[in-house]
PDB file of N, CA and C in Angstrom:
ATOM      1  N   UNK A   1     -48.478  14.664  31.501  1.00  0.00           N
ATOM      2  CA  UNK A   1     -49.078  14.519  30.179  1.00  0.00           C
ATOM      3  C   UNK A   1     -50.592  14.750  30.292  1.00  0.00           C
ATOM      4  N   UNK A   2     -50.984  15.852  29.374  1.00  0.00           N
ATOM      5  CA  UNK A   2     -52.578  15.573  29.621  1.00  0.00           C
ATOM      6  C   UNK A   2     -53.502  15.034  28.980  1.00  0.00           C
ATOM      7  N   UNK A   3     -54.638  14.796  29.253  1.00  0.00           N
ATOM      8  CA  UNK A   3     -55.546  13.613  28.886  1.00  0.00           C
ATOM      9  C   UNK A   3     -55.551  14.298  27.244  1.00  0.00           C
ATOM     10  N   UNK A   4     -55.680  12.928  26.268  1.00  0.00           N
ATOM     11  CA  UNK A   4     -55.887  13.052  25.253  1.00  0.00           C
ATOM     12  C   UNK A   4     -57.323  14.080  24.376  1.00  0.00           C
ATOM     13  N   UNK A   5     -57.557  14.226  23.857  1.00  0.00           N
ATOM     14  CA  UNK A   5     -59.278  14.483  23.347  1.00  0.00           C
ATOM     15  C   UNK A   5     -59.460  13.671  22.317  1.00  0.00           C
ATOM     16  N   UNK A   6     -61.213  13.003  22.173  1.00  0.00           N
ATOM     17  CA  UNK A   6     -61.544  11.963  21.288  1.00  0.00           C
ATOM     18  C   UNK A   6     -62.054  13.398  20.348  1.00  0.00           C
ATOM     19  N   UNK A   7     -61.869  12.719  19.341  1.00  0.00           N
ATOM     20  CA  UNK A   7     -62.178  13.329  18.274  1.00  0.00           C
ATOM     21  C   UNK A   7     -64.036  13.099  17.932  1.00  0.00           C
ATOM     22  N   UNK A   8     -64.854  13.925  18.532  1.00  0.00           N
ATOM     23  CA  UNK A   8     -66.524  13.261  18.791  1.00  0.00           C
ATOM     24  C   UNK A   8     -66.967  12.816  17.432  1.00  0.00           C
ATOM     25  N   UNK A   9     -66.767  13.625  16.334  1.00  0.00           N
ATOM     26  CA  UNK A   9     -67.430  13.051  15.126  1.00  0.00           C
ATOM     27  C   UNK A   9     -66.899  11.311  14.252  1.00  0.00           C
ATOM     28  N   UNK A  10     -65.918  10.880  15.043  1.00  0.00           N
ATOM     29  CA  UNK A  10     -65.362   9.317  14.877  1.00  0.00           C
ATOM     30  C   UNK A  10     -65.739   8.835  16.006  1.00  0.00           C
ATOM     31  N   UNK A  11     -65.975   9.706  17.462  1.00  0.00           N
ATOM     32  CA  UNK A  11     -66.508   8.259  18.373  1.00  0.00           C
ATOM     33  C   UNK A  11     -68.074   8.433  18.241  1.00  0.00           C
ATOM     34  N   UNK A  12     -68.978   9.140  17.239  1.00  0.00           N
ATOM     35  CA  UNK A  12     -70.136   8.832  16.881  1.00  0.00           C
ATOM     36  C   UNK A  12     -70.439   7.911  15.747  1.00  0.00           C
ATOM     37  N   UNK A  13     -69.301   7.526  14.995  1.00  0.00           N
ATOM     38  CA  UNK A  13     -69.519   6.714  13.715  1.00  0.00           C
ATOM     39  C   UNK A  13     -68.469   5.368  13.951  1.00  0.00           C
ATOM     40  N   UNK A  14     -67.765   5.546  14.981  1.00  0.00           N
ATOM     41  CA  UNK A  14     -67.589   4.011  15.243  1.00  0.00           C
ATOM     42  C   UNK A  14     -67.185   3.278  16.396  1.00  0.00           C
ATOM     43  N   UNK A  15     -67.221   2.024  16.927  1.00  0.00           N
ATOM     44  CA  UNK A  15     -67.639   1.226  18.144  1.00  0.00           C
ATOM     45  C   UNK A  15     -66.564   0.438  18.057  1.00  0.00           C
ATOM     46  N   UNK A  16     -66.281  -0.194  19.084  1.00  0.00           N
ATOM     47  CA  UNK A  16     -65.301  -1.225  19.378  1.00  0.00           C
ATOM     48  C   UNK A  16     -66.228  -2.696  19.401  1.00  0.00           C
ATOM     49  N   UNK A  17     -65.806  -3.659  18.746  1.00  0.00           N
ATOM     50  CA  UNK A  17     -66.342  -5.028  18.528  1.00  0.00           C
ATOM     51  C   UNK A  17     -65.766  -5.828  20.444  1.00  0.00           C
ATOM     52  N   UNK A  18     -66.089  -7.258  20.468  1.00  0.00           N
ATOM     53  CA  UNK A  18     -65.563  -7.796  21.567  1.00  0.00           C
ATOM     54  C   UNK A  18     -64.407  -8.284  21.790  1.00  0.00           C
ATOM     55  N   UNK A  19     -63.385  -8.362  19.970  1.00  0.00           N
ATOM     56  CA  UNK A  19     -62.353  -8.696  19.715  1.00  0.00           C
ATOM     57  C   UNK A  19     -61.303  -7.340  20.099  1.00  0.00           C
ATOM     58  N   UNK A  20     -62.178  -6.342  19.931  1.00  0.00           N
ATOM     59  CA  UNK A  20     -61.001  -4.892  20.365  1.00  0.00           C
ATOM     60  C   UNK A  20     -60.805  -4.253  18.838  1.00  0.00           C
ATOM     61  N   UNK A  21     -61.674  -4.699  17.855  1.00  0.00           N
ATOM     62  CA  UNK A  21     -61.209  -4.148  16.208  1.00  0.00           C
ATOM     63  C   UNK A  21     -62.463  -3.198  16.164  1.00  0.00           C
ATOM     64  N   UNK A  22     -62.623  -1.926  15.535  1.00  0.00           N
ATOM     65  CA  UNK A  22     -63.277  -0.842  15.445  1.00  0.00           C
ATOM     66  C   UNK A  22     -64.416  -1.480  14.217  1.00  0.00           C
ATOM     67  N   UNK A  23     -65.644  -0.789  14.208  1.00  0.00           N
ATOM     68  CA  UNK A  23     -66.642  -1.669  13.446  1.00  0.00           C
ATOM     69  C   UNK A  23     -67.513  -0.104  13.132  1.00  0.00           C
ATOM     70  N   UNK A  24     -67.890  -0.304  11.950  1.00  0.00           N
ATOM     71  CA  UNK A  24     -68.679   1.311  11.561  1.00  0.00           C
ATOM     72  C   UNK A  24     -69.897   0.627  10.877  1.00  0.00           C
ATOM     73  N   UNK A  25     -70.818   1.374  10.775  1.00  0.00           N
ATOM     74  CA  UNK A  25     -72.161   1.612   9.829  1.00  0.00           C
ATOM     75  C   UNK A  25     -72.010   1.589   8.231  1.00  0.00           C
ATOM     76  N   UNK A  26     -72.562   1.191   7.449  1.00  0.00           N
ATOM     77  CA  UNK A  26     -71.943   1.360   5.962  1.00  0.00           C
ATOM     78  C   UNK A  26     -73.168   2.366   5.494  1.00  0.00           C
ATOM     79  N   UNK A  27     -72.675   2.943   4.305  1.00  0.00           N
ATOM     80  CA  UNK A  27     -73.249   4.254   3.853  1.00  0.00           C
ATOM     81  C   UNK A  27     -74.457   3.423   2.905  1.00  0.00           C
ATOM     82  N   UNK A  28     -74.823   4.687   2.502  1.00  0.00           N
ATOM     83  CA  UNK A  28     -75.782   4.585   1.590  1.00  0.00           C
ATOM     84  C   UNK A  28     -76.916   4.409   1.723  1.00  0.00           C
ATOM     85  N   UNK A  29     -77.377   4.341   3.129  1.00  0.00           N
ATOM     86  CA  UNK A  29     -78.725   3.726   3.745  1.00  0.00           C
ATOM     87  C   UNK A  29     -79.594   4.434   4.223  1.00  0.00           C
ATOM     88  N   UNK A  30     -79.733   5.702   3.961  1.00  0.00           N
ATOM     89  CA  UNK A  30     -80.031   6.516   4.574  1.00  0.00           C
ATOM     90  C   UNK A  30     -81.290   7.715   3.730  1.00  0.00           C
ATOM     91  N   UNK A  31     -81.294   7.244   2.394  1.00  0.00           N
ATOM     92  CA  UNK A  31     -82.364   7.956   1.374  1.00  0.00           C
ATOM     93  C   UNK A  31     -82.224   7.446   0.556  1.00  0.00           C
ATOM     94  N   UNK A  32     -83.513   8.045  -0.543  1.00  0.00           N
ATOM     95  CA  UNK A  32     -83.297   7.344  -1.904  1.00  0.00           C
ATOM     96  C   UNK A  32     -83.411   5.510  -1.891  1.00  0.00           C
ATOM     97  N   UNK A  33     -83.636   5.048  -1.087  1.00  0.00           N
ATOM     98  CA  UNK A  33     -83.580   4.006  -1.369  1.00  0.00           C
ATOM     99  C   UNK A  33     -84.658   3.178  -2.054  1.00  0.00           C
ATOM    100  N   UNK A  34     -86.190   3.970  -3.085  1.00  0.00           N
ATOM    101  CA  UNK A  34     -86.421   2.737  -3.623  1.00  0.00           C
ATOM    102  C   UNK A  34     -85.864   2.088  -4.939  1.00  0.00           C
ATOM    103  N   UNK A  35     -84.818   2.672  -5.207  1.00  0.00           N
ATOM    104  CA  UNK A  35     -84.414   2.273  -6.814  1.00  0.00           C
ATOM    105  C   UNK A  35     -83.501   1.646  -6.305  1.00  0.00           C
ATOM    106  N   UNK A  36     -83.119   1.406  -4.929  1.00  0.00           N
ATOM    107  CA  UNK A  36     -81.365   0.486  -4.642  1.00  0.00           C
ATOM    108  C   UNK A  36     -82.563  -1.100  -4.149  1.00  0.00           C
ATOM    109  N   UNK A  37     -81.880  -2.320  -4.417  1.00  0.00           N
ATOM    110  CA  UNK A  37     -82.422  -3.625  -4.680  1.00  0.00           C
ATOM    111  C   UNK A  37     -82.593  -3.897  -3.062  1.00  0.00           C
ATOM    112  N   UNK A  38     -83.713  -4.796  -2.937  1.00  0.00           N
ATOM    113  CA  UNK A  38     -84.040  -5.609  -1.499  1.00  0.00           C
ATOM    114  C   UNK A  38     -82.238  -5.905  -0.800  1.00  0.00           C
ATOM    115  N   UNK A  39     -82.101  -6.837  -1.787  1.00  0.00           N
ATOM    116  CA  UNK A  39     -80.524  -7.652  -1.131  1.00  0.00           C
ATOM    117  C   UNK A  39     -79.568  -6.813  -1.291  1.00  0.00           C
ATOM    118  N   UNK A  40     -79.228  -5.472  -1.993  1.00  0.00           N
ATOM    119  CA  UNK A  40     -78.487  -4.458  -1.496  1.00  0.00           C
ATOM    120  C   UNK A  40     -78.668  -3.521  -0.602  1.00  0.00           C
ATOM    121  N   UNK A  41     -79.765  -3.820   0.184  1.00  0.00           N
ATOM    122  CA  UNK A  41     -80.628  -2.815   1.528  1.00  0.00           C
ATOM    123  C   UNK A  41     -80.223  -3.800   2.544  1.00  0.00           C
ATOM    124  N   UNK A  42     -80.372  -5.451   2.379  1.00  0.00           N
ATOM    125  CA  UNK A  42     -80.516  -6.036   2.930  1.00  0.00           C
ATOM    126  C   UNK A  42     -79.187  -6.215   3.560  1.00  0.00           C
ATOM    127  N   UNK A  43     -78.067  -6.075   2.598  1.00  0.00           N
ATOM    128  CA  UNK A  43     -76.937  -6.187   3.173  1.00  0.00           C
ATOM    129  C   UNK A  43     -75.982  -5.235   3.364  1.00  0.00           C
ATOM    130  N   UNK A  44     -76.515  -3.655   3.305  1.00  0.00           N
ATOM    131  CA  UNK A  44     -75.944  -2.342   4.152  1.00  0.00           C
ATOM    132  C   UNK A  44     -76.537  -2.330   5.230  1.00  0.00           C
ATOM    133  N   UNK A  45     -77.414  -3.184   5.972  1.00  0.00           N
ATOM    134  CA  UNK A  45     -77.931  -3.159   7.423  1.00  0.00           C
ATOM    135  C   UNK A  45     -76.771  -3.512   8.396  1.00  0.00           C
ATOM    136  N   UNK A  46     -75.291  -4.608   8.126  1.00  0.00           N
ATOM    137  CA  UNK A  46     -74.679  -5.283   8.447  1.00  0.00           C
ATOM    138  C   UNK A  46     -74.188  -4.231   9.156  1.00  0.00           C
ATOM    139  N   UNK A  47     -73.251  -4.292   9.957  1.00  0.00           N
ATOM    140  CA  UNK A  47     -72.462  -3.361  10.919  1.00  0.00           C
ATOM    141  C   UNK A  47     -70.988  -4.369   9.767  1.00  0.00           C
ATOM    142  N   UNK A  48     -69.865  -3.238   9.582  1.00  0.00           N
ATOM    143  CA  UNK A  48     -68.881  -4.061   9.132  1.00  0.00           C
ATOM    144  C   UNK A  48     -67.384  -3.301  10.319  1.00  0.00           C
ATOM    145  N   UNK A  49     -66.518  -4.225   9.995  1.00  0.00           N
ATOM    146  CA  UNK A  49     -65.365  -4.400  10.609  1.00  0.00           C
ATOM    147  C   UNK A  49     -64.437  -3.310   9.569  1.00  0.00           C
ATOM    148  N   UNK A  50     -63.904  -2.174  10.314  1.00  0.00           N
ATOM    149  CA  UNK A  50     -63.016  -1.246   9.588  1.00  0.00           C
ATOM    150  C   UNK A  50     -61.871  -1.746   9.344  1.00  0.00           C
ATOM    151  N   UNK A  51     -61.067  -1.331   7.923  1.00  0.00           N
ATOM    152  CA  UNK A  51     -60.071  -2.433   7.481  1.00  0.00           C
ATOM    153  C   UNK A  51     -58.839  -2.662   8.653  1.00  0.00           C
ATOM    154  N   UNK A  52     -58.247  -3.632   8.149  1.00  0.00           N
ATOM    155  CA  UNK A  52     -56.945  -3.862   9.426  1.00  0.00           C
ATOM    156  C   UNK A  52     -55.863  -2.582   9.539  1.00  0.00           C
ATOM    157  N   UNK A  53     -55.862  -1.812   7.731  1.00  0.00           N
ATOM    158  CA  UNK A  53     -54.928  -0.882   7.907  1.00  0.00           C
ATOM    159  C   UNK A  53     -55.476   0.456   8.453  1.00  0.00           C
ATOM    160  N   UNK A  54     -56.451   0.468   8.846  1.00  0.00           N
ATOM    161  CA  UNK A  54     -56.899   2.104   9.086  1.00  0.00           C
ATOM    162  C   UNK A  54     -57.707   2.107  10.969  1.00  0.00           C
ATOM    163  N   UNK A  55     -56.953   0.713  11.199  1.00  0.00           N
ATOM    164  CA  UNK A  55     -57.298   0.350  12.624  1.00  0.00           C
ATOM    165  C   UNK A  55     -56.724   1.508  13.644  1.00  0.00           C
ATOM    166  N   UNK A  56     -55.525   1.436  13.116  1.00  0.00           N
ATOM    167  CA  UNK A  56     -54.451   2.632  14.120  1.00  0.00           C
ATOM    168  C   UNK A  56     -55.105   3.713  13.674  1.00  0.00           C
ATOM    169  N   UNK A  57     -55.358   3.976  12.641  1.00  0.00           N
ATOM    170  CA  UNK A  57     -55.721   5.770  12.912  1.00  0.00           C
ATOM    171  C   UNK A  57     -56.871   5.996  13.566  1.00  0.00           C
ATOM    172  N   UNK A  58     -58.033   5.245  13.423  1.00  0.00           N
ATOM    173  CA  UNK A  58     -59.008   4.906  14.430  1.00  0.00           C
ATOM    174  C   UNK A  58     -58.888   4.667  15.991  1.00  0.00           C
ATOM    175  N   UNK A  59     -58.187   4.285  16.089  1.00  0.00           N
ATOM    176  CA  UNK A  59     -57.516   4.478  17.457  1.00  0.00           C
ATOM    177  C   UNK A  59     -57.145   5.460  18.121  1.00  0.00           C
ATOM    178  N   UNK A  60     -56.546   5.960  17.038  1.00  0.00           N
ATOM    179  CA  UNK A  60     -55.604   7.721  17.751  1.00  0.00           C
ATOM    180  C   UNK A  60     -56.950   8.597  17.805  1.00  0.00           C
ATOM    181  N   UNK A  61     -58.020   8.624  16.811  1.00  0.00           N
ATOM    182  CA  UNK A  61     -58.917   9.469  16.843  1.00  0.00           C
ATOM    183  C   UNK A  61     -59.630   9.297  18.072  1.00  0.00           C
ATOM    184  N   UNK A  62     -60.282   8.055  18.368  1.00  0.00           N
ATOM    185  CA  UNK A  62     -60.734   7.597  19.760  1.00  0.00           C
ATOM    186  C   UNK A  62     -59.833   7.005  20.761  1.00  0.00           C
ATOM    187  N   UNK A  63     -59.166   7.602  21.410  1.00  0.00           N
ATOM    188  CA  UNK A  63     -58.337   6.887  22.279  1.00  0.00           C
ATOM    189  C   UNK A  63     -58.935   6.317  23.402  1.00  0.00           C
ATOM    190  N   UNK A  64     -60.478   6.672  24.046  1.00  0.00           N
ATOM    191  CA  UNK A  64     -61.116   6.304  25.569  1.00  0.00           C
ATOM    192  C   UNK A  64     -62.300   5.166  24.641  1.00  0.00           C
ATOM    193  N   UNK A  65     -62.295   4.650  23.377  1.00  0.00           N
ATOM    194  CA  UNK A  65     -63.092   4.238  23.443  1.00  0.00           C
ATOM    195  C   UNK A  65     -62.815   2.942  23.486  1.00  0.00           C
TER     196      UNK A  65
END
């Protein structure tokens, strides 16, 4: 069987937590931001946890990570 390939543009946008659950960047943060509010800047800084159902496909895309 030969080695799988990671799919690079998903193992650049998301990380494995210490629990083993995949964790991504949230959008929107990236321009334009003086018309978006302090506490909606404040809280797209967060790193979030990718949902439970889209764990497996995240997986298959990164398999070495």
């Amino acid at each position: 069987m030969p080695k799988m390939k990671t799919n690079r543009g998903a193992a650049k946008r998301f990380s494995k937590s210490a629990s083993g659950k995949f964790q991504h960047r949230q959008s929107h943060r990236s321009h334009i931001l003086t018309k978006k509010s302090s506490k909606r800047k404040r809280q797209l800084r967060n790193i979030t946890a990718v949902h439970d159902n889209d764990q497996r496909a995240i997986a298959r895309l990164v398999p070495y990570l």
